[in-house]
PDB file of N, CA and C in Angstrom:
ATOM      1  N   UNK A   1      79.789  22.950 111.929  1.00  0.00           N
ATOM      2  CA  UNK A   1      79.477  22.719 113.325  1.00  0.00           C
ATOM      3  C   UNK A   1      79.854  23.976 114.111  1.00  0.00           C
ATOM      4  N   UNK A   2      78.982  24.492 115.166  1.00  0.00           N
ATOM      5  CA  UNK A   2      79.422  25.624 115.761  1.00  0.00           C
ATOM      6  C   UNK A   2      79.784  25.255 117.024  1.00  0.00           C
ATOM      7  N   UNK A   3      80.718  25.790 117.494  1.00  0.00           N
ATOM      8  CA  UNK A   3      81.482  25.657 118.662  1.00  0.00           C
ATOM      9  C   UNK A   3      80.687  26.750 120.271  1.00  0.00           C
ATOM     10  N   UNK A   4      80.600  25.513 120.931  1.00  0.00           N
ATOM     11  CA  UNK A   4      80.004  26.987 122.361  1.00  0.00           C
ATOM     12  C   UNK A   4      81.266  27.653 122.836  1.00  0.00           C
ATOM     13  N   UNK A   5      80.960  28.501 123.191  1.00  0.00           N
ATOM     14  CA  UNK A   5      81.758  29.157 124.235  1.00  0.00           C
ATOM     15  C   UNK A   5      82.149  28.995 125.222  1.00  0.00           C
ATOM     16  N   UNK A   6      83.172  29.276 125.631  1.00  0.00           N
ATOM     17  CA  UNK A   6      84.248  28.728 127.138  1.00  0.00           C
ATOM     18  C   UNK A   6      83.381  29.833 128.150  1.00  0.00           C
ATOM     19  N   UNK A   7      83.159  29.263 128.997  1.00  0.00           N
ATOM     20  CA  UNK A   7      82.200  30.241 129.963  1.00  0.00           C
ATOM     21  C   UNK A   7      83.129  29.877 130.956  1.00  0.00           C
ATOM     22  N   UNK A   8      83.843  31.631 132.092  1.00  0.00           N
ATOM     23  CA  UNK A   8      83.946  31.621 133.111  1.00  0.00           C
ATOM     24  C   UNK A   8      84.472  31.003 134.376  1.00  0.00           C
ATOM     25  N   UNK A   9      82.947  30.008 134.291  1.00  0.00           N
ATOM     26  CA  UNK A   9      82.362  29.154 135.489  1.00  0.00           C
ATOM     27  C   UNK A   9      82.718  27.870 135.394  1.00  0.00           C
ATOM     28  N   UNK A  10      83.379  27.634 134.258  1.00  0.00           N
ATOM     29  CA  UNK A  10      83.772  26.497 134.178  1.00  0.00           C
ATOM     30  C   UNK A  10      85.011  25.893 135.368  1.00  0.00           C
ATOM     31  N   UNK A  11      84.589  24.726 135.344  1.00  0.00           N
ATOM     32  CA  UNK A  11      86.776  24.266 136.174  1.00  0.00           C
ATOM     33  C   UNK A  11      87.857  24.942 135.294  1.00  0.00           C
ATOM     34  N   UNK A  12      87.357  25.041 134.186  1.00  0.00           N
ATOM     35  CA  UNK A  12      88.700  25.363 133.606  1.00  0.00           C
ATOM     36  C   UNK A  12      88.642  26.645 132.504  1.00  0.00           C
ATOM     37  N   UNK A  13      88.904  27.971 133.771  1.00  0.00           N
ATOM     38  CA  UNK A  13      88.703  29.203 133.747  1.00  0.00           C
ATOM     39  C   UNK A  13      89.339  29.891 132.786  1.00  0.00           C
ATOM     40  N   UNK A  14      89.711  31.413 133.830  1.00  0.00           N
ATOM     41  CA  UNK A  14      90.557  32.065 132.864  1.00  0.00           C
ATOM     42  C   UNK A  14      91.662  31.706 132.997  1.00  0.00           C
ATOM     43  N   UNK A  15      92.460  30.859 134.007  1.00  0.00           N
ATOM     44  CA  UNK A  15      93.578  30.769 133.991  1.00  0.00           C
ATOM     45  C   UNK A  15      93.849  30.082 133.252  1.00  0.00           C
ATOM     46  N   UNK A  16      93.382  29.172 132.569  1.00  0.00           N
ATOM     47  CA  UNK A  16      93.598  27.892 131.798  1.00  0.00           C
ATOM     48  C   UNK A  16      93.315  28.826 130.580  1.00  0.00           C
ATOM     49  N   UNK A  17      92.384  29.621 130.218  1.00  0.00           N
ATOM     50  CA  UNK A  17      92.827  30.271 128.682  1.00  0.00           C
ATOM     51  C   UNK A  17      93.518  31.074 128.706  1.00  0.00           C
ATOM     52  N   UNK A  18      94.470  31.807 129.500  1.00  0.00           N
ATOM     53  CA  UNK A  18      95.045  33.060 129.621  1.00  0.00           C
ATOM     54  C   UNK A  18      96.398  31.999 129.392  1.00  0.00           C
ATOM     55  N   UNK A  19      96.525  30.942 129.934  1.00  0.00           N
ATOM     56  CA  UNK A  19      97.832  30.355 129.855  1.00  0.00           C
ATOM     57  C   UNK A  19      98.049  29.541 128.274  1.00  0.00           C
ATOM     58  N   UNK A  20      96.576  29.080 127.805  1.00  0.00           N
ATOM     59  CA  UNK A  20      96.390  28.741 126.595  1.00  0.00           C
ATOM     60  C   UNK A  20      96.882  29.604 125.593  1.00  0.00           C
ATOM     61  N   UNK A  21      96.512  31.241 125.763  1.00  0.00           N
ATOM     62  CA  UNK A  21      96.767  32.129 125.003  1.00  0.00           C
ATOM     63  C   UNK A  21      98.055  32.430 124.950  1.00  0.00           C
ATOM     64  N   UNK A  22      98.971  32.452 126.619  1.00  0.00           N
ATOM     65  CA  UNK A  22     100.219  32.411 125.929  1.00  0.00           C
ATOM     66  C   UNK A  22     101.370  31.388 125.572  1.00  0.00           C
ATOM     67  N   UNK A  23     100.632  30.713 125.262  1.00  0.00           N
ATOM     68  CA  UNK A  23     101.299  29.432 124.933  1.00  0.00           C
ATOM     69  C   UNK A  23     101.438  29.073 123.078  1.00  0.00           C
ATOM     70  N   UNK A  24     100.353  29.951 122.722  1.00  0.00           N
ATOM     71  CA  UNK A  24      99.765  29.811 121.222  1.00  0.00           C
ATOM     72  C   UNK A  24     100.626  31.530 120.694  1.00  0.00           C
ATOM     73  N   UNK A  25     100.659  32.189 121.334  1.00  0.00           N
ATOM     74  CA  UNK A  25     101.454  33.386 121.293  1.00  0.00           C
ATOM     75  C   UNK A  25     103.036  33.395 121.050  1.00  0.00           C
ATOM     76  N   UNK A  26     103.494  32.265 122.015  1.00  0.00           N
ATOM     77  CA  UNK A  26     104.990  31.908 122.473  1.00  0.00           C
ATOM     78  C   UNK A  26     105.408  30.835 121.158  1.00  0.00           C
ATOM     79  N   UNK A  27     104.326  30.398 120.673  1.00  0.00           N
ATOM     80  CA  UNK A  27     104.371  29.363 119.494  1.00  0.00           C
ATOM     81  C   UNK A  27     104.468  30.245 117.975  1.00  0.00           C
ATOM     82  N   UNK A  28     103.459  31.321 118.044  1.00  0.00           N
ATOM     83  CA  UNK A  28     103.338  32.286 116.822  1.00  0.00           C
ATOM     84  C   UNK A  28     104.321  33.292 116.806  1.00  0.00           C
ATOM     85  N   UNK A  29     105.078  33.182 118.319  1.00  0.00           N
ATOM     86  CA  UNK A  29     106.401  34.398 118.175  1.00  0.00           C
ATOM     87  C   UNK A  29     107.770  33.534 117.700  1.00  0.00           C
ATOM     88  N   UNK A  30     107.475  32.406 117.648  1.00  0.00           N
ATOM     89  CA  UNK A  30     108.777  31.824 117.587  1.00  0.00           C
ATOM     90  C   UNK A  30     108.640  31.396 115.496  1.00  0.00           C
ATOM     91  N   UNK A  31     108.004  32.254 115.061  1.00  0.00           N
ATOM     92  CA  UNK A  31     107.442  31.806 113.795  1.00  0.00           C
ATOM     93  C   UNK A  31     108.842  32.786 112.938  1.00  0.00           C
ATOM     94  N   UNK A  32     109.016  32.766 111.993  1.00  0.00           N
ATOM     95  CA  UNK A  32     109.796  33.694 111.196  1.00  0.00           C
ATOM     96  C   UNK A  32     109.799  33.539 109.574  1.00  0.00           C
ATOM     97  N   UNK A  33     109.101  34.311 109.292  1.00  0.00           N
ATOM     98  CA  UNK A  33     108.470  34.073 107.713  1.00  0.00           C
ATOM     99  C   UNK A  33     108.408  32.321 107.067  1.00  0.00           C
ATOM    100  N   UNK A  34     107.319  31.989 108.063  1.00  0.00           N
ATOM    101  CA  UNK A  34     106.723  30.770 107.631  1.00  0.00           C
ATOM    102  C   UNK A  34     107.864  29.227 108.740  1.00  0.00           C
ATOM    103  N   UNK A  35     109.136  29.871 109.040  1.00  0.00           N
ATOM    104  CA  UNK A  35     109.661  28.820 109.507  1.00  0.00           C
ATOM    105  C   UNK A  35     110.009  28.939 111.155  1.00  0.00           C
ATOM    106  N   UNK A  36     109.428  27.948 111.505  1.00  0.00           N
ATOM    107  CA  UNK A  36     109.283  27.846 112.952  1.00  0.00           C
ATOM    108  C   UNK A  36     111.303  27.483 113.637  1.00  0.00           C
ATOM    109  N   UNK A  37     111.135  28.441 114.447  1.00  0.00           N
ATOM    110  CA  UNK A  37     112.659  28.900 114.895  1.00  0.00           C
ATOM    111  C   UNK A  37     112.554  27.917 116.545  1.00  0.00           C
ATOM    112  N   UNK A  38     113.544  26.474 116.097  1.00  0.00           N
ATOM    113  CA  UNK A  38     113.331  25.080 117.231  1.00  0.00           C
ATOM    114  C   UNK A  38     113.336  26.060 118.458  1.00  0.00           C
ATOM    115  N   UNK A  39     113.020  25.185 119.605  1.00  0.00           N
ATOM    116  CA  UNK A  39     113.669  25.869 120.884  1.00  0.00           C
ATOM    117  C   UNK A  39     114.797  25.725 121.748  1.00  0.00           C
ATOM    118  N   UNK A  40     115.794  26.191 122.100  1.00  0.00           N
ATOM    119  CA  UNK A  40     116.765  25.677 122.829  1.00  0.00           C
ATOM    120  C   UNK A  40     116.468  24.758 123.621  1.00  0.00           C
ATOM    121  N   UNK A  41     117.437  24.529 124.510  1.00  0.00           N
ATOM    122  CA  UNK A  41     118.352  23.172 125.632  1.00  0.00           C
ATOM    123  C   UNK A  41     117.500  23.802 126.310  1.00  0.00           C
ATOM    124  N   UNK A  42     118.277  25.229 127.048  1.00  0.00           N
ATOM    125  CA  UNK A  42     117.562  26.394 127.933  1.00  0.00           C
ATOM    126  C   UNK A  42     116.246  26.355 128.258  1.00  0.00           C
ATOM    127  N   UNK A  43     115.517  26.505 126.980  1.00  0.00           N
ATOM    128  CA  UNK A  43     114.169  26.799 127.432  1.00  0.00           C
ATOM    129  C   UNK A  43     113.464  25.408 127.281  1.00  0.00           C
ATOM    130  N   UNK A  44     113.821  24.535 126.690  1.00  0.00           N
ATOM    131  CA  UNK A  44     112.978  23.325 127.140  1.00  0.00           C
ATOM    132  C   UNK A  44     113.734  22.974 128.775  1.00  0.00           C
ATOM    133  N   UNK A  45     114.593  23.186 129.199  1.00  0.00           N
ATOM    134  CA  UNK A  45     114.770  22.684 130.637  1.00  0.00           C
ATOM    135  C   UNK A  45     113.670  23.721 131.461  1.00  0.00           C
ATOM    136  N   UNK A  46     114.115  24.870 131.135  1.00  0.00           N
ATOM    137  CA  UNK A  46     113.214  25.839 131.792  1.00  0.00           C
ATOM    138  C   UNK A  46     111.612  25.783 131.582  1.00  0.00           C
ATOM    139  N   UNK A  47     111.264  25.407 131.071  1.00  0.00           N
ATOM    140  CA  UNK A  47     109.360  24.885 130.647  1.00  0.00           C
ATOM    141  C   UNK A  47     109.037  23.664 131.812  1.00  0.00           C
ATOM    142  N   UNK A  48     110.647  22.173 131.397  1.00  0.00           N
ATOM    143  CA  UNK A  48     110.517  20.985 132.535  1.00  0.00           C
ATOM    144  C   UNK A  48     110.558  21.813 133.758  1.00  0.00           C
ATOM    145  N   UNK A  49     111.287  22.828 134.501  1.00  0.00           N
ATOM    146  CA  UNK A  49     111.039  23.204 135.602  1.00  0.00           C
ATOM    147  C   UNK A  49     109.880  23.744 135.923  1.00  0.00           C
ATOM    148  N   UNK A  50     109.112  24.059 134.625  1.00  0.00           N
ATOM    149  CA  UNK A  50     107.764  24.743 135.490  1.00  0.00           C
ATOM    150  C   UNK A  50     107.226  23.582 135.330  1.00  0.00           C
ATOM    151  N   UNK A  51     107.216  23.125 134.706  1.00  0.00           N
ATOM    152  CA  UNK A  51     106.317  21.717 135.134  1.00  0.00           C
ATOM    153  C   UNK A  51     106.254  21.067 136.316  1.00  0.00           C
ATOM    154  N   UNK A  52     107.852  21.016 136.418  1.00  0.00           N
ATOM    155  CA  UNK A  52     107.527  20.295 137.588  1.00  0.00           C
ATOM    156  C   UNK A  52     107.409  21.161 139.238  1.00  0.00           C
ATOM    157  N   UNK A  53     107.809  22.644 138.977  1.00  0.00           N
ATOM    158  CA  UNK A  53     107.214  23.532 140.210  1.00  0.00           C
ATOM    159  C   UNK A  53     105.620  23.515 140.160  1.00  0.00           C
ATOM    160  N   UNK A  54     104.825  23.471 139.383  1.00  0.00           N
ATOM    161  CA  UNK A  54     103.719  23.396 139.040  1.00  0.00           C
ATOM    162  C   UNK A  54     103.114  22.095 139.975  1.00  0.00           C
ATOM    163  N   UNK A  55     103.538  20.954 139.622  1.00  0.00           N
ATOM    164  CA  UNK A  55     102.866  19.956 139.882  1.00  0.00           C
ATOM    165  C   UNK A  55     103.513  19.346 141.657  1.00  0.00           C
ATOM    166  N   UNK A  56     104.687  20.263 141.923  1.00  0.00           N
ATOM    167  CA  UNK A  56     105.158  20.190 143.589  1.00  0.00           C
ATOM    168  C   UNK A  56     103.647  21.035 144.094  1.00  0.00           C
ATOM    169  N   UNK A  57     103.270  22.077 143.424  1.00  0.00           N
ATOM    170  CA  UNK A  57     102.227  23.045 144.252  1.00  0.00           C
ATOM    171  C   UNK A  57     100.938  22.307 143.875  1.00  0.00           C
ATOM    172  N   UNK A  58     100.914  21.132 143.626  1.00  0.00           N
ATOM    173  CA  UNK A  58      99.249  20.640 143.486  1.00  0.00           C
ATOM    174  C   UNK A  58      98.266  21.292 142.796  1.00  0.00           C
ATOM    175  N   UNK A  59      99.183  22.057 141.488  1.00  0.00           N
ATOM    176  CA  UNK A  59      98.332  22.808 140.521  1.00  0.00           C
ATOM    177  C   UNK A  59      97.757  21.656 139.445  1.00  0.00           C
ATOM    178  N   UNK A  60      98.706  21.127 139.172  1.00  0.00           N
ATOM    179  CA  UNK A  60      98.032  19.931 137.985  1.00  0.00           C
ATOM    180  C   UNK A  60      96.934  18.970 138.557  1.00  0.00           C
ATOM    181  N   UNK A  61      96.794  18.615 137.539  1.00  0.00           N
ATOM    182  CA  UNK A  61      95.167  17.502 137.578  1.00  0.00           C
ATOM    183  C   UNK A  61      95.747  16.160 137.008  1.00  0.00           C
ATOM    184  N   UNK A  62      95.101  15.026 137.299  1.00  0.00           N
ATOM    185  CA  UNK A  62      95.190  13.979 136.907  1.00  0.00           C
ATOM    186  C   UNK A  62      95.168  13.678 135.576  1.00  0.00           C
ATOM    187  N   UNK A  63      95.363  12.680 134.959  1.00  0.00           N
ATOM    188  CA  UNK A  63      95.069  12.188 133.675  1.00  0.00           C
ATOM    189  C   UNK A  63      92.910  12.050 134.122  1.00  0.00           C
ATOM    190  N   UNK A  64      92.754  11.177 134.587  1.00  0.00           N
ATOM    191  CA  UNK A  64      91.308  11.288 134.932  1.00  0.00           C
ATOM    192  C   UNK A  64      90.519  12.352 135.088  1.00  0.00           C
ATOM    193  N   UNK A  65      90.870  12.892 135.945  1.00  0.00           N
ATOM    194  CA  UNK A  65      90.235  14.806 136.333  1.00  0.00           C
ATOM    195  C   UNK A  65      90.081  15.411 135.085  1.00  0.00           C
ATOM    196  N   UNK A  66      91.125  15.236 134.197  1.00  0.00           N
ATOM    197  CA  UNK A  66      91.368  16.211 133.055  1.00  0.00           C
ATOM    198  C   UNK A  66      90.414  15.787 132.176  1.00  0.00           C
ATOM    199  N   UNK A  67      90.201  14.286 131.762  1.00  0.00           N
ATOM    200  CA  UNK A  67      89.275  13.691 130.882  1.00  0.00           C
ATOM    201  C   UNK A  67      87.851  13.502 131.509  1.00  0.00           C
ATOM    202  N   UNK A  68      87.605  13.867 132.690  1.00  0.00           N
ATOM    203  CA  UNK A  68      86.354  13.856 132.990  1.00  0.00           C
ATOM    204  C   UNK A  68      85.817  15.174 133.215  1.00  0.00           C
ATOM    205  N   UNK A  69      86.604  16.302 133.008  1.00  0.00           N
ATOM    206  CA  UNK A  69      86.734  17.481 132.939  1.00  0.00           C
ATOM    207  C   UNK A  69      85.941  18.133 131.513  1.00  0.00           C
ATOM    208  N   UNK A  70      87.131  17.597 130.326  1.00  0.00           N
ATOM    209  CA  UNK A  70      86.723  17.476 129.291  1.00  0.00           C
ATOM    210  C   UNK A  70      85.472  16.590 128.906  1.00  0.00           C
ATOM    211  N   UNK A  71      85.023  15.534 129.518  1.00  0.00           N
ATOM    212  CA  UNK A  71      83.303  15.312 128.727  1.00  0.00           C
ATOM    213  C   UNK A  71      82.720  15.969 129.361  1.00  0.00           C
ATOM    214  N   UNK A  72      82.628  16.792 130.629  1.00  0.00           N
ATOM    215  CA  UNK A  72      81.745  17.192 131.267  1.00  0.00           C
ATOM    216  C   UNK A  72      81.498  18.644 130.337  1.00  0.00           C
ATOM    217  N   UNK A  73      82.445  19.254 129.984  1.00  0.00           N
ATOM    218  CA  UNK A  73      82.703  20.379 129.154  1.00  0.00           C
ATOM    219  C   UNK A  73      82.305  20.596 128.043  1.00  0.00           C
ATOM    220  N   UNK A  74      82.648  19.076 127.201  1.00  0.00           N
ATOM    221  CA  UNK A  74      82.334  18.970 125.736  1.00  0.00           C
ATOM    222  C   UNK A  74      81.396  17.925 125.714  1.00  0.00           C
ATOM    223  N   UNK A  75      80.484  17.389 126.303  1.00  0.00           N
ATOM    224  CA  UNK A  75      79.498  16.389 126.504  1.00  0.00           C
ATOM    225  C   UNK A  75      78.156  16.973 124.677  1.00  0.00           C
ATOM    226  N   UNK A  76      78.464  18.188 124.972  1.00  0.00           N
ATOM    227  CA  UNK A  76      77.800  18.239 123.714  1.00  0.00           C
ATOM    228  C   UNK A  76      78.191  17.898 122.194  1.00  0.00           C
ATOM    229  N   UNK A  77      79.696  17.351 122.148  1.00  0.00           N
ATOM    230  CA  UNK A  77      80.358  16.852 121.069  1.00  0.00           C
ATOM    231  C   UNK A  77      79.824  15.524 121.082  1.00  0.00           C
ATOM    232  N   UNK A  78      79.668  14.664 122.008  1.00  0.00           N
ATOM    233  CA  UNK A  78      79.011  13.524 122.418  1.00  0.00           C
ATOM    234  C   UNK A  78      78.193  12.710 121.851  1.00  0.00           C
TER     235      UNK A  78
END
């Protein structure tokens, strides 16, 4: 099955893959010959704070938004 491409113009731009990318980066740096190195107290509190500075600034989306986001996006998996 071939996959389309993330275009642009979508709702869910570059910011959403640029943050995707470092998120999959922050996951592959924490790797160390095959064994994944847990994450601290620290930085899982510090991730909950962006979460929740994130979602004080009305950056997040709904559970709904997000899934109607996604068929509108992937409607061709459908």
């Amino acid at each position: 099955m071939r996959m389309q491409n993330i275009t642009t113009d979508s709702p869910y731009d570059t910011n959403v893959i640029e943050r995707s990318k470092t998120a999959s980066q922050a996951c592959t740096n924490r790797q160390d010959a095959g064994n994944v190195i847990p994450y601290t107290m620290e930085e899982l509190n510090a991730r909950i704070d962006e979460a929740e500075a994130e979602i004080e600034r009305n950056e997040g989306k709904t559970f709904s938004e997000m899934m109607n986001g996604f068929r509108k996006e992937l409607s061709w998996l459908l």
